[in-house]
Every structure is written in C-alpha cells, then in structure tokens.
Protein backbone atom coordinates (compact mmCIF):
# COMPACT_ATOMS: atom_id res chain seq x y z
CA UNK A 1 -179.23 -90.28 203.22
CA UNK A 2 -180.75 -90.41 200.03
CA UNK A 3 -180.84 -93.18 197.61
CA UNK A 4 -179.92 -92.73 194.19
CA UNK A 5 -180.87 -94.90 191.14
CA UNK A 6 -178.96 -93.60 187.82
CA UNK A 7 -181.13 -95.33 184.99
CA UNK A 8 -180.44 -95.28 180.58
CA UNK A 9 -176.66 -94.00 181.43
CA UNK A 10 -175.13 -94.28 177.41
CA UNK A 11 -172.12 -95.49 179.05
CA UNK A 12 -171.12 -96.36 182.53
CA UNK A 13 -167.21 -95.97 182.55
CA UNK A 14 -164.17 -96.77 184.51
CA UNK A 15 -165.40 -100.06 185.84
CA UNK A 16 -163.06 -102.08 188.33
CA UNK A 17 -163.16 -105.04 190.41
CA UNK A 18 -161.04 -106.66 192.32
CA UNK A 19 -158.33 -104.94 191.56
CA UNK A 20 -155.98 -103.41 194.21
CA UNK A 21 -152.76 -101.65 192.32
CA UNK A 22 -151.93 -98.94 190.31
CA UNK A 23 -152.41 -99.66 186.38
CA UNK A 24 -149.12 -99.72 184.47
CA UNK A 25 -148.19 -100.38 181.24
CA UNK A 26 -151.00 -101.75 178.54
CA UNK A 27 -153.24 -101.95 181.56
CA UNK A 28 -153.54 -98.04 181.06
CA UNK A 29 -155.51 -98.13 177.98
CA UNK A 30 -158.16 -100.66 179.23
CA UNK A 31 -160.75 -98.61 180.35
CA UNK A 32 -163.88 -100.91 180.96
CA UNK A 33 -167.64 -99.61 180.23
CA UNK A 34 -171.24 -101.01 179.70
CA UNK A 35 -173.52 -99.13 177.42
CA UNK A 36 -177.77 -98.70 177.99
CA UNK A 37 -176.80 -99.25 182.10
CA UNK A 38 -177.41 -97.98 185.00
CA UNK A 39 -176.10 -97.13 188.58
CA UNK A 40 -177.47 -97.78 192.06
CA UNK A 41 -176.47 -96.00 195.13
CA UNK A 42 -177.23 -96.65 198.21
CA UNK A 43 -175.91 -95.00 202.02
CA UNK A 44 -173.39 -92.79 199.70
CA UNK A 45 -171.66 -96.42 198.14
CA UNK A 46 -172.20 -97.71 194.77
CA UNK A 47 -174.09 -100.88 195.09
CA UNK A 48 -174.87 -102.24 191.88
CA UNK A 49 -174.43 -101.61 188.00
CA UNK A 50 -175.08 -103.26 185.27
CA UNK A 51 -177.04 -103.44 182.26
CA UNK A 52 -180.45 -101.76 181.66
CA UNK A 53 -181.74 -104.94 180.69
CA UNK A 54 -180.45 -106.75 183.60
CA UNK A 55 -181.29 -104.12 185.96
CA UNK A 56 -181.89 -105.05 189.61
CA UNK A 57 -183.68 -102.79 192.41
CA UNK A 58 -182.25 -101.37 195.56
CA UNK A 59 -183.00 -102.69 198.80
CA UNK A 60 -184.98 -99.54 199.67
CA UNK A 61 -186.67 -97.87 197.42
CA UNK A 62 -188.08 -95.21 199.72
CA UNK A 63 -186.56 -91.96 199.68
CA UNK A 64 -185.15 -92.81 196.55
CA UNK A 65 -184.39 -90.29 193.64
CA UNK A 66 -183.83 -91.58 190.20
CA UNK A 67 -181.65 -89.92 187.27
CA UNK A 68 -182.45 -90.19 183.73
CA UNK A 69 -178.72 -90.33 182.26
CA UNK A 70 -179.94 -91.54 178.58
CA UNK A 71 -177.30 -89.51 176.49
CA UNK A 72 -174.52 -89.17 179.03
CA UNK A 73 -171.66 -90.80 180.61
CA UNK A 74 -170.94 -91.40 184.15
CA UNK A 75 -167.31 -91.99 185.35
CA UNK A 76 -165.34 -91.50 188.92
CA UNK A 77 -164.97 -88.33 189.71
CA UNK A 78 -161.36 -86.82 188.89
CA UNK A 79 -158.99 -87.30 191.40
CA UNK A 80 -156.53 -84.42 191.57
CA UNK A 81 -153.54 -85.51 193.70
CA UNK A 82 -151.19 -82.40 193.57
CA UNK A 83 -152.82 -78.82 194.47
CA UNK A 84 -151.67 -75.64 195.93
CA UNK A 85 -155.59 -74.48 196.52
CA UNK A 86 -154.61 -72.72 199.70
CA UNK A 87 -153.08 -69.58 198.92
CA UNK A 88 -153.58 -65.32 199.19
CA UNK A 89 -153.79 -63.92 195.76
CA UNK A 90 -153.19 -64.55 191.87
CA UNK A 91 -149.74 -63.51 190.45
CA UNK A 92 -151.21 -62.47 187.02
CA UNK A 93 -148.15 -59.62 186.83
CA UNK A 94 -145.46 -62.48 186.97
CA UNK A 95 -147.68 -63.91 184.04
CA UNK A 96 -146.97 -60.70 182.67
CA UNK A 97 -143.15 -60.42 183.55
CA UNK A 98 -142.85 -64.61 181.78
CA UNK A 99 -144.87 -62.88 178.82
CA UNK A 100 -141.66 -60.23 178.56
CA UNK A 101 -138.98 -62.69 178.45
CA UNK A 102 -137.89 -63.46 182.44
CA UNK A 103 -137.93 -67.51 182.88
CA UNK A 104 -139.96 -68.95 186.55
CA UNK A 105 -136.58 -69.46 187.98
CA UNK A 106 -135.80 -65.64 187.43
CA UNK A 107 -138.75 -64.66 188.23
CA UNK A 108 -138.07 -66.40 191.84
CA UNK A 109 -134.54 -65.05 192.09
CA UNK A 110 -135.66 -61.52 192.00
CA UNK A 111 -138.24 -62.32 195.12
CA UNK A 112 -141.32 -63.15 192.95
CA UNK A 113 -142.89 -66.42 192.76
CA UNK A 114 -142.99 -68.68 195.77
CA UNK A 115 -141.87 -65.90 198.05
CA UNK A 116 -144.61 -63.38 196.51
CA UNK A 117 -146.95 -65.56 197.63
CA UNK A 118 -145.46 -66.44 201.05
CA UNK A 119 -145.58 -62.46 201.75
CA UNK A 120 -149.19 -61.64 200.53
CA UNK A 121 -150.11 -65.15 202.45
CA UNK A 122 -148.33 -64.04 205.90
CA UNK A 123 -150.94 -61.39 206.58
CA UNK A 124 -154.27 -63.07 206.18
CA UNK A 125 -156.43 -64.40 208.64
CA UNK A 126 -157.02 -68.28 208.21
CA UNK A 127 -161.14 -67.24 207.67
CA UNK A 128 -159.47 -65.32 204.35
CA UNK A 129 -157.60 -67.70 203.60
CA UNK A 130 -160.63 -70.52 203.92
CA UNK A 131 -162.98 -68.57 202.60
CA UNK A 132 -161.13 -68.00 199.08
CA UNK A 133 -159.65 -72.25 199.19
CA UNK A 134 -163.58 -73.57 199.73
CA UNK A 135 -164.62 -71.35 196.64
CA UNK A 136 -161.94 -72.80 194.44
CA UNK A 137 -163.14 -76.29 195.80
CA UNK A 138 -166.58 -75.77 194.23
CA UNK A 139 -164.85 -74.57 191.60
CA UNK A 140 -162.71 -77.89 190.71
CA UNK A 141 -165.94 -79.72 191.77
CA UNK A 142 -167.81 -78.35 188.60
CA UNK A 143 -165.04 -79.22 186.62
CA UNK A 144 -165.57 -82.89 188.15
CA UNK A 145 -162.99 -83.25 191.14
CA UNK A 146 -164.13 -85.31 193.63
CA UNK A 147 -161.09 -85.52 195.27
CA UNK A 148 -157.75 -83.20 196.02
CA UNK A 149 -154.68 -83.06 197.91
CA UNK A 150 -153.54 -79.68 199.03
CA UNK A 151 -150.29 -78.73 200.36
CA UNK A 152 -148.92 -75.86 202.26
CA UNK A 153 -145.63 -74.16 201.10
CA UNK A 154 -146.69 -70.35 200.91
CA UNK A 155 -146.03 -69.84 204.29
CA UNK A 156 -142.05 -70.40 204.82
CA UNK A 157 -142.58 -69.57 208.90
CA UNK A 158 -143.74 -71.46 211.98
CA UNK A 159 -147.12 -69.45 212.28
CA UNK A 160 -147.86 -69.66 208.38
CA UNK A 161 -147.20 -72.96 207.64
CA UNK A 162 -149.42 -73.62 210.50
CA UNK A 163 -151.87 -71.48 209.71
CA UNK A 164 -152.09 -73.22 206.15
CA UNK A 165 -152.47 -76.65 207.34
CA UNK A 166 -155.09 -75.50 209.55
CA UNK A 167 -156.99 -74.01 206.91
CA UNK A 168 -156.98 -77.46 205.17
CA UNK A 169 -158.20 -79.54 208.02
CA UNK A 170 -160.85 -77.02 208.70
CA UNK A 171 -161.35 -77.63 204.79
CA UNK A 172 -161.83 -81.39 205.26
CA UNK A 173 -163.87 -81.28 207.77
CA UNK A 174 -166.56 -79.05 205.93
CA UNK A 175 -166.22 -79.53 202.16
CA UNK A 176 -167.96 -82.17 200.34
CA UNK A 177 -164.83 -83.32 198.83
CA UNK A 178 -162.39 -86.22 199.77
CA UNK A 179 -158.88 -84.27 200.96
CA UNK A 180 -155.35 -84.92 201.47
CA UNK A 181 -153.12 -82.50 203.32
CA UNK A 182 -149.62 -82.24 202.64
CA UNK A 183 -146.85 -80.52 204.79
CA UNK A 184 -144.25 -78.47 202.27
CA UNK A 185 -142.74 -75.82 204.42
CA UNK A 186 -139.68 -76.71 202.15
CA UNK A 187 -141.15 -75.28 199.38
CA UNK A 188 -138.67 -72.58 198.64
CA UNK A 189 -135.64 -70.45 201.39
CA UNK A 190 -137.32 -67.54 202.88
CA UNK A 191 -134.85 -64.32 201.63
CA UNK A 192 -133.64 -63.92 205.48
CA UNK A 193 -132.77 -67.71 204.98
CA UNK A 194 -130.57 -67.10 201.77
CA UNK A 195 -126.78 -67.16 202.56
CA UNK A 196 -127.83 -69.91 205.28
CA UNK A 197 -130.19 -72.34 203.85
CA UNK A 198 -129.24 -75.67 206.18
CA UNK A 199 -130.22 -72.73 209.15
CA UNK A 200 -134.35 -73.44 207.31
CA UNK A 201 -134.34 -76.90 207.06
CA UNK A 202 -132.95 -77.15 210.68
CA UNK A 203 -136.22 -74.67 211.11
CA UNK A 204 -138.38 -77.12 209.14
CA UNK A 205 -137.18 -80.29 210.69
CA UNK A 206 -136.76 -79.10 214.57
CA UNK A 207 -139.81 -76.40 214.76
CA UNK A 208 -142.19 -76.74 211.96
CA UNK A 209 -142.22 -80.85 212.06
CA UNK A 210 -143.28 -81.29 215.81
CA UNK A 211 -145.96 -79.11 215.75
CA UNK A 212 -147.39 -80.31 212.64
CA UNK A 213 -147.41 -83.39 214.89
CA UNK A 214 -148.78 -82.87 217.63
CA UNK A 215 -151.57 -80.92 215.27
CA UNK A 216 -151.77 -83.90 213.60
CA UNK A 217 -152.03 -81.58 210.66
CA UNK A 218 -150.89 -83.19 207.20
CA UNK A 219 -150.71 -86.67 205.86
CA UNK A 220 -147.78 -86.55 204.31
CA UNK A 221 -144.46 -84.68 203.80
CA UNK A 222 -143.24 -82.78 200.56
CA UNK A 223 -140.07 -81.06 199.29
CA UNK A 224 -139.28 -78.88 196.22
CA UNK A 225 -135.81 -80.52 195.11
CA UNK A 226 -134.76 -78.53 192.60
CA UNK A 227 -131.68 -76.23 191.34
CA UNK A 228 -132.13 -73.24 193.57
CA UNK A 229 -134.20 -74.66 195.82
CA UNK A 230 -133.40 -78.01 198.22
CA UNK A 231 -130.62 -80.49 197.58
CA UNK A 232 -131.16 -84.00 197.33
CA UNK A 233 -129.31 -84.12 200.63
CA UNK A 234 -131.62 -81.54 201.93
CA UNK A 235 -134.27 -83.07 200.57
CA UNK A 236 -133.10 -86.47 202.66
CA UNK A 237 -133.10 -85.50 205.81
CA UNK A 238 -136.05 -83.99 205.34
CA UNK A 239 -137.85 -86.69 204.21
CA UNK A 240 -136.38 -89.04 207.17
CA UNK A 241 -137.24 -86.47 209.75
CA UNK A 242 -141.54 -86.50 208.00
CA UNK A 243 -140.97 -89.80 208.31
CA UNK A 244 -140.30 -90.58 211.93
CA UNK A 245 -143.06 -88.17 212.52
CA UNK A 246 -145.08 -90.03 211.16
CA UNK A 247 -146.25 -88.88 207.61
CA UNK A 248 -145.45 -89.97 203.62
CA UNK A 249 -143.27 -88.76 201.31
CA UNK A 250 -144.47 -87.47 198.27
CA UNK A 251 -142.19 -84.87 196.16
CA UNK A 252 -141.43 -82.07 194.00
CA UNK A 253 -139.02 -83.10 191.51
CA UNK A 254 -137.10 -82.94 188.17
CA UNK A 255 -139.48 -79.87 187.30
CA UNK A 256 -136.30 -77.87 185.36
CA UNK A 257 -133.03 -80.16 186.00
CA UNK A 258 -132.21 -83.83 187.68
CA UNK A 259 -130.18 -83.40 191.19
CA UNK A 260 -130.87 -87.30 191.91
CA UNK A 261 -134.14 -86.10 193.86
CA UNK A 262 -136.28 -89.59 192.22
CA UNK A 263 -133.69 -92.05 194.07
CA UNK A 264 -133.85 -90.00 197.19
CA UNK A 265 -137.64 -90.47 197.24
CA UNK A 266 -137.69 -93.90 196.04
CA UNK A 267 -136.06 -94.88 198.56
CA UNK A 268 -137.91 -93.28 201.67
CA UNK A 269 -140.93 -95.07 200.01
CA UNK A 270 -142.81 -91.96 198.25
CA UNK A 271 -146.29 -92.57 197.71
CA UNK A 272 -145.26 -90.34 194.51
CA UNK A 273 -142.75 -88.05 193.05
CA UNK A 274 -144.47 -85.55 191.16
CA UNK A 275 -143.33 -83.06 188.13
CA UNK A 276 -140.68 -85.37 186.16
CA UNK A 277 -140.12 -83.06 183.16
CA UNK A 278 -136.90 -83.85 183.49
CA UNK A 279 -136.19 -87.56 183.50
CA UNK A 280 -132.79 -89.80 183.12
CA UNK A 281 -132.44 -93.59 182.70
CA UNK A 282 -131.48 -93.63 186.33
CA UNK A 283 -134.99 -91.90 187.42
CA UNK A 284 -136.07 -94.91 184.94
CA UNK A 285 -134.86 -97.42 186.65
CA UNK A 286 -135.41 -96.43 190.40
CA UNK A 287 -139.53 -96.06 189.49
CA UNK A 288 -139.35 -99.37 187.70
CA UNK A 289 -138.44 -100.96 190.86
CA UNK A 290 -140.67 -99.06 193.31
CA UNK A 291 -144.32 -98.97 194.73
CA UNK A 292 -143.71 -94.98 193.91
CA UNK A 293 -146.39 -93.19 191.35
CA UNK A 294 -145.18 -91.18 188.59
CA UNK A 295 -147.08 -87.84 188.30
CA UNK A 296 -146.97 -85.74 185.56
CA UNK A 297 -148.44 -81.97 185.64
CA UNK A 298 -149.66 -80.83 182.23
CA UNK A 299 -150.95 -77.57 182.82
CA UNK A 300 -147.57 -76.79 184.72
CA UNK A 301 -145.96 -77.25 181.22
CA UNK A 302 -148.40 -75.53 179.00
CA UNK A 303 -148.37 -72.38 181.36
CA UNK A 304 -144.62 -72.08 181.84
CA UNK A 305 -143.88 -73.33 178.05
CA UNK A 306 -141.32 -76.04 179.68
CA UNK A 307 -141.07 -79.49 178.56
CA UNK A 308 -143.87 -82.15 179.34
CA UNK A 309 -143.20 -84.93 181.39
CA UNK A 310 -142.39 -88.03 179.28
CA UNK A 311 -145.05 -90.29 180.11
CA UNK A 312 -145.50 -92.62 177.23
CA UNK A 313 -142.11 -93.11 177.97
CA UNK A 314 -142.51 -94.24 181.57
CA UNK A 315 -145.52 -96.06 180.12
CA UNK A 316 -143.56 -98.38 178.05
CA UNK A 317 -140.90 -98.74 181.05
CA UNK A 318 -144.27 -100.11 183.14
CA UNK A 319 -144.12 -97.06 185.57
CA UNK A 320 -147.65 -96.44 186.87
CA UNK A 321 -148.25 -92.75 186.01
CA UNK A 322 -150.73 -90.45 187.54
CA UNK A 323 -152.06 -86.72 186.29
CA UNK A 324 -153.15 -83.94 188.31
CA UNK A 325 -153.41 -79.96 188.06
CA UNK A 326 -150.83 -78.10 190.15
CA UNK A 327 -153.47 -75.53 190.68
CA UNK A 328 -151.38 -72.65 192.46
CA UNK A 329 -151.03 -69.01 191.41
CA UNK A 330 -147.88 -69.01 189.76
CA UNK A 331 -147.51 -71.89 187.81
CA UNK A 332 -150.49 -73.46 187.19
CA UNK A 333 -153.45 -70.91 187.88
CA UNK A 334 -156.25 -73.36 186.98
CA UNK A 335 -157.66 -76.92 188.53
CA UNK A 336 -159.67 -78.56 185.53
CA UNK A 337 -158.69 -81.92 185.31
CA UNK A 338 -160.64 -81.93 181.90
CA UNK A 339 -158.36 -79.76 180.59
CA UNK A 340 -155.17 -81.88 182.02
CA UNK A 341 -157.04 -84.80 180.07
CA UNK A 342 -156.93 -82.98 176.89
CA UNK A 343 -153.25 -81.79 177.21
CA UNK A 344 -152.02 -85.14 178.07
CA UNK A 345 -153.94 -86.28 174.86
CA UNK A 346 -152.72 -84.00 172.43
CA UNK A 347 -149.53 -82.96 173.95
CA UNK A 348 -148.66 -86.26 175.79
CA UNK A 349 -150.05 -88.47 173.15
CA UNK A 350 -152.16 -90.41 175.67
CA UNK A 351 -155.61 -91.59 174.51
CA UNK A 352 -158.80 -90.51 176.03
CA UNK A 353 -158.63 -93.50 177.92
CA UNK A 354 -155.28 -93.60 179.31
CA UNK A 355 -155.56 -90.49 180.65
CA UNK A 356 -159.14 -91.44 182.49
CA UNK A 357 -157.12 -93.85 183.91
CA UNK A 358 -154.34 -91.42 185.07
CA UNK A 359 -157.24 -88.87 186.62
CA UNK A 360 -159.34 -91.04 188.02
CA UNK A 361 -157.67 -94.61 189.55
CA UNK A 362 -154.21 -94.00 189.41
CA UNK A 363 -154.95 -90.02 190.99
CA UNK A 364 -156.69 -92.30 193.58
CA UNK A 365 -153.28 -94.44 194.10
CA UNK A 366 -151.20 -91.16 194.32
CA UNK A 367 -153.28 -90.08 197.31
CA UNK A 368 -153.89 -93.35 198.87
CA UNK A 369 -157.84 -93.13 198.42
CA UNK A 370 -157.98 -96.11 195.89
CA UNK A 371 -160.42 -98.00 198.14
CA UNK A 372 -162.60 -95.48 198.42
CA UNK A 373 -162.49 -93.49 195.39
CA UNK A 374 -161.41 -93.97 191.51
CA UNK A 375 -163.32 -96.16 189.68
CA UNK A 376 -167.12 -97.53 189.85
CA UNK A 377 -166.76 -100.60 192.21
CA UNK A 378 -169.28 -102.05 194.22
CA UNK A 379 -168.82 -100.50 198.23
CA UNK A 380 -166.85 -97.80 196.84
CA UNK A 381 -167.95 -94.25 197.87
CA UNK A 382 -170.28 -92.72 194.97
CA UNK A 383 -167.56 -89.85 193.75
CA UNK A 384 -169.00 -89.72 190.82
CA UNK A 385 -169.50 -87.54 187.13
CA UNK A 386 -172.71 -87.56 185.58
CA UNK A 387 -171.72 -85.81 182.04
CA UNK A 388 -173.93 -83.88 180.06
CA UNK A 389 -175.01 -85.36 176.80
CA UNK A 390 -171.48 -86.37 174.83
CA UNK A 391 -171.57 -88.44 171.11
CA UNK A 392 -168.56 -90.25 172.54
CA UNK A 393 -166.40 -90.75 175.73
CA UNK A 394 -163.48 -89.31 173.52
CA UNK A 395 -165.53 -85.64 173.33
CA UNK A 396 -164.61 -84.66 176.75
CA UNK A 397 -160.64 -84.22 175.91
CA UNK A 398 -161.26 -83.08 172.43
CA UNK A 399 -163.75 -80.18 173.16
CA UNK A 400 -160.84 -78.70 175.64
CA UNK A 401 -162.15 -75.78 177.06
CA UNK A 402 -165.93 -77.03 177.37
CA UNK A 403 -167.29 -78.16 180.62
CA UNK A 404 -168.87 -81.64 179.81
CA UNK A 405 -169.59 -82.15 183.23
CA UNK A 406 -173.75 -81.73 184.52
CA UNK A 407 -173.43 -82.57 187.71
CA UNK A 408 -170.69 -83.83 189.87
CA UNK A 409 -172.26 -86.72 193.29
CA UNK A 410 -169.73 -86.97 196.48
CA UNK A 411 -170.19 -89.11 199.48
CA UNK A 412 -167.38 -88.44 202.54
C-alpha cells in the first residue's frame, strides 16, 4: 500500500486524542486544528501530524507519494450515518404533487411515497439495484463521505428486503467506503397489509428477522414510528425481537408527531434515534440519561418544508447530537453532507464547527465506527478530505452549493 505524506496543509482539522465518547454540550464547538502542518500516512492509518516545522519522516519512505496541501484544509471525511442509497428510481412527480399542495403523509396515503418505491424496487434485479447504489457512493464520496449507513425499507416482502440487504453487503465488500447496513422492513404497511397491520410485523419479526440472521445481513435494526406508520408498541416488539437476533436499535422517530417512540428506543439501548423534529421535555429527558445519539436530518426539513430538529436545544440539555443526509428518493433526494453543514449553520444556528463535529466524530458515534473513523488520530484509518484551496474553514458551509472538496483518501 502506498505511503502518503500530506506536507504545507493551511490547516489540519478535527484533531482528537484520547478521547472515546460522543461530544456534548460546549465540547461541540471545540474543534482542534494546527496551521502550516502536515499529515503522514502510513499502511492506510494516520501516523503522525504535526507542525511543518516540527515535521518528522515516515518509517518508509519508499513508495511514498507526497501532497502539496499549502492553501487547503484537511479534515475526516464526513460520516453520514442515516441513508436510504439503495433504492429503484427518483420520485421527482411526488416532488411535483408536494409542489401542488398534497403534504408527505398524503402523498403516502394515496400509495405514493414509501410504497412507490417498494413497487418500482420489487422488480429489479439486485445487479440494478447495485449498479445504481455504487454510483451514488462515488457520488457522496466527491462530496467527502467516507463513511455511510444504508438501510433497507423499500422492499416491504421477504424476497425484497432480502434482496436489499444483499445489495449492501455486496456493497461493502467492494466499495471503498466504510458501511453500515441497517434492517428496516418496518419502514411503512404494504397496502395488502392495511386493515391488518400487527399481521406485518408478525411478518417482520417471524419471517424477515431469521433470515436476515442466518444471512448475517444488517448490523442493526430500524423502525419508522410514526402516526400512520408503527406504534410505539409496534415499534417495541420489534425492537426486542432485532435484539435477540442479535443486531442494534437505531430509529425513525418524531419526524411529524411524538407517539413516545424516543423512550421506547432509549430504553432497548439505541445506538441513535434519528429525525427528532418533533421533540417534548420527556424525549428531553430520556436522551439526557442515555448512551443514545441524537440525529438530526437537515435536508429532510428543507425538502419537505417541515420543522428542523431542535438541536441547539438538545445542545444546551448536553444531548450528543449527530447530522447526516437521509439521502432517499422521496424525502431527501441528495447525500452532500456539505450541504447538511450549511443548513444546520444557517437554519440550525450551529457554527461551522459544531456542525464538523456533528458530521464527522459524532456521525462516527452514531454508526459505531468512532475508532476507526471521525477525526485525525494517530492509528485511525486515513478517511480523510483534502479541500481545495478555502480563505477559511468557515467557507465550506457558507459557499452552500460549491464542492470544496479536491479529493476525498479512504482506507477499509
């Protein structure tokens, strides 16, 4: 493998030693850099940084290729903790039909949304369905992702949901990206499954669990637990059912009301509950008292014109908070985590560095890669962003709609 010595890098950002939890609270806003330094890398792991003036050599300089940074930043690559990246086809027309006045939810009532996708999904061949998920990968990777989570969900059947978890396995084992998979058959009631929804989960917890099992096909477990969608008690037994089989909880929740779903998941352990644009002091109180990661979706809000998540809010309550995309067809139709960084500036009211943080370490947290991946630590895998020339670290959220990033490294 080839070394890699990063040399006049204007500043090296999102430094962090020995530090093993989530940031919260003021901790946030400290985002640690050295300007004039540089970066070593050796085997695919960061293995010094410093100062230009105090630089020290690698232990093999052979084979070795060396980057001029002088005018950029490097930083951790993004990572992106919620995605739907696996799916058949765009939904532009229910853009269109939100445009004319109909709200998601309707939208989902009349058989769009979720179940669009679920029916375009069911008759593609999982070599369709890979081939159109690894050229969105590249696609987030320009944008700086160095690391996603991808769930199923659009399949609603045995052989779908299957099928989709098969594509992302087949996805980790050949993209240059870090992945999580995440099982979500209980994304949404299949219309055959209306007037008898306990008849799916019994489907998702006695058939679609196992096999995911003996596949050993996801890492961890998700629900949608919303109004229209799965009950907090649904969304328990579901949870405690993923759970014996072995994977994680994380969740969709409080995206357009608050059913109690944040308790529920709190208390199965979630490594996160995700959405939260809807939030109570109960929801409060539960994260303040948990391991669980709070993470908001920006470009869910700014694309369905709902409210954003509260986050300063759950700052000041010491809630650690991660941000990712949501990239799916319907809701969220985009995976630039630049972009997410500039909405949770300007719409959020984060700073530029509080929302590194959320992107890069915390995003880590959320998907259990934060001793790999996040932040520039010595023995930590070289996921990293090499901007192009910036006057300030603050540029990349305020020129939203630029790509700063030159050139994204990634080491699996």
């Amino acid at each position: 493998m080839k070394n890699i010595l990063i040399k006049n890098i204007k500043g090296l950002v999102g430094i962090l030693e020995n530090n093993s939890t989530p940031l919260k609270g003021d901790k946030l806003a400290n985002l640690k850099q050295i300007e004039n330094a540089y970066l070593a890398i050796e085997d695919g792991k960061i293995s010094y940084y410093g100062s230009m003036d105090d630089m020290q050599g690698i232990s093999d300089w052979r084979n070795l290729e060396i980057i001029d940074a002088e005018g950029k930043f490097v930083l951790p690559a993004f990572c992106d903790s919620h995605t739907h990246i696996v799916f058949a086809a765009s939904r532009e027309g229910e853009f269109v039909d939100r445009i004319n006045g109909l709200t998601y939810e309707e939208i989902g009532q009349k058989g769009g949304g979720i179940l669009n996708s679920a029916q375009k999904l069911a008759s593609m061949s999982e070599n369709e369905l890979f081939e159109g998920a690894m050229q969105r990968l590249e696609l987030v990777k320009k944008w700086g992702t160095g690391a996603v989570e991808i769930k199923s969900g659009y399949g609603l059947s045995v052989d779908s949901e299957l099928k989709m978890l098969r594509v992302i396995k087949r996805l980790k084992n050949e993209s240059d990206l870090t992945i999580k998979a995440t099982f979500l058959g209980a994304h949404s009631f299949p219309a055959e499954f209306k007037n008898n929804k306990d008849a799916y989960v019994d489907l998702v917890v006695n058939d679609m669990l196992p096999k995911v099992k003996a596949e050993n096909l996801a890492d961890y477990i998700d629900v949608f637990c919303e109004r229209n969608y799965f009950t907090a008690e649904q969304l328990d037994r579901i949870l405690k059912a993923g759970v014996t089989a072995g994977l994680k909880p994380k969740i969709h929740v409080n995206q357009f009301s608050i059913l109690g779903g944040v308790e529920v998941g709190v208390k199965h352990h979630a490594i996160s509950v995700d959405h939260l644009e809807e939030l109570d002091e109960n929801d409060i109180k539960a994260l303040q008292n948990s391991n669980t990661i709070a993470t908001a979706l920006p470009s869910c809000s700014f694309f369905l014109n709902i409210p954003y998540s509260p986050v300063k809010k759950m700052i000041k309550n010491n809630i650690a908070v991660a941000l990712a995309t949501d990239f799916n067809p319907g809701s969220t139709p985009s995976g630039n985590m630049q972009f997410v960084n500039s909405l949770a500036c300007v719409k959020m009211r984060l700073t530029p560095e509080e929302a590194l943080n959320a992107t890069t370490i915390n995003g880590a947290h959320a998907m259990e890669v934060q001793n790999e991946l996040g932040s520039i630590t010595v023995g930590k895998k070289a996921n990293i962003i090499i901007t192009k020339k910036m006057p300030s670290l603050a540029y990349m959220a305020y020129s939203f709609g630029e790509n700063c990033v030159e050139r994204v490294l990634t080491s699996k």
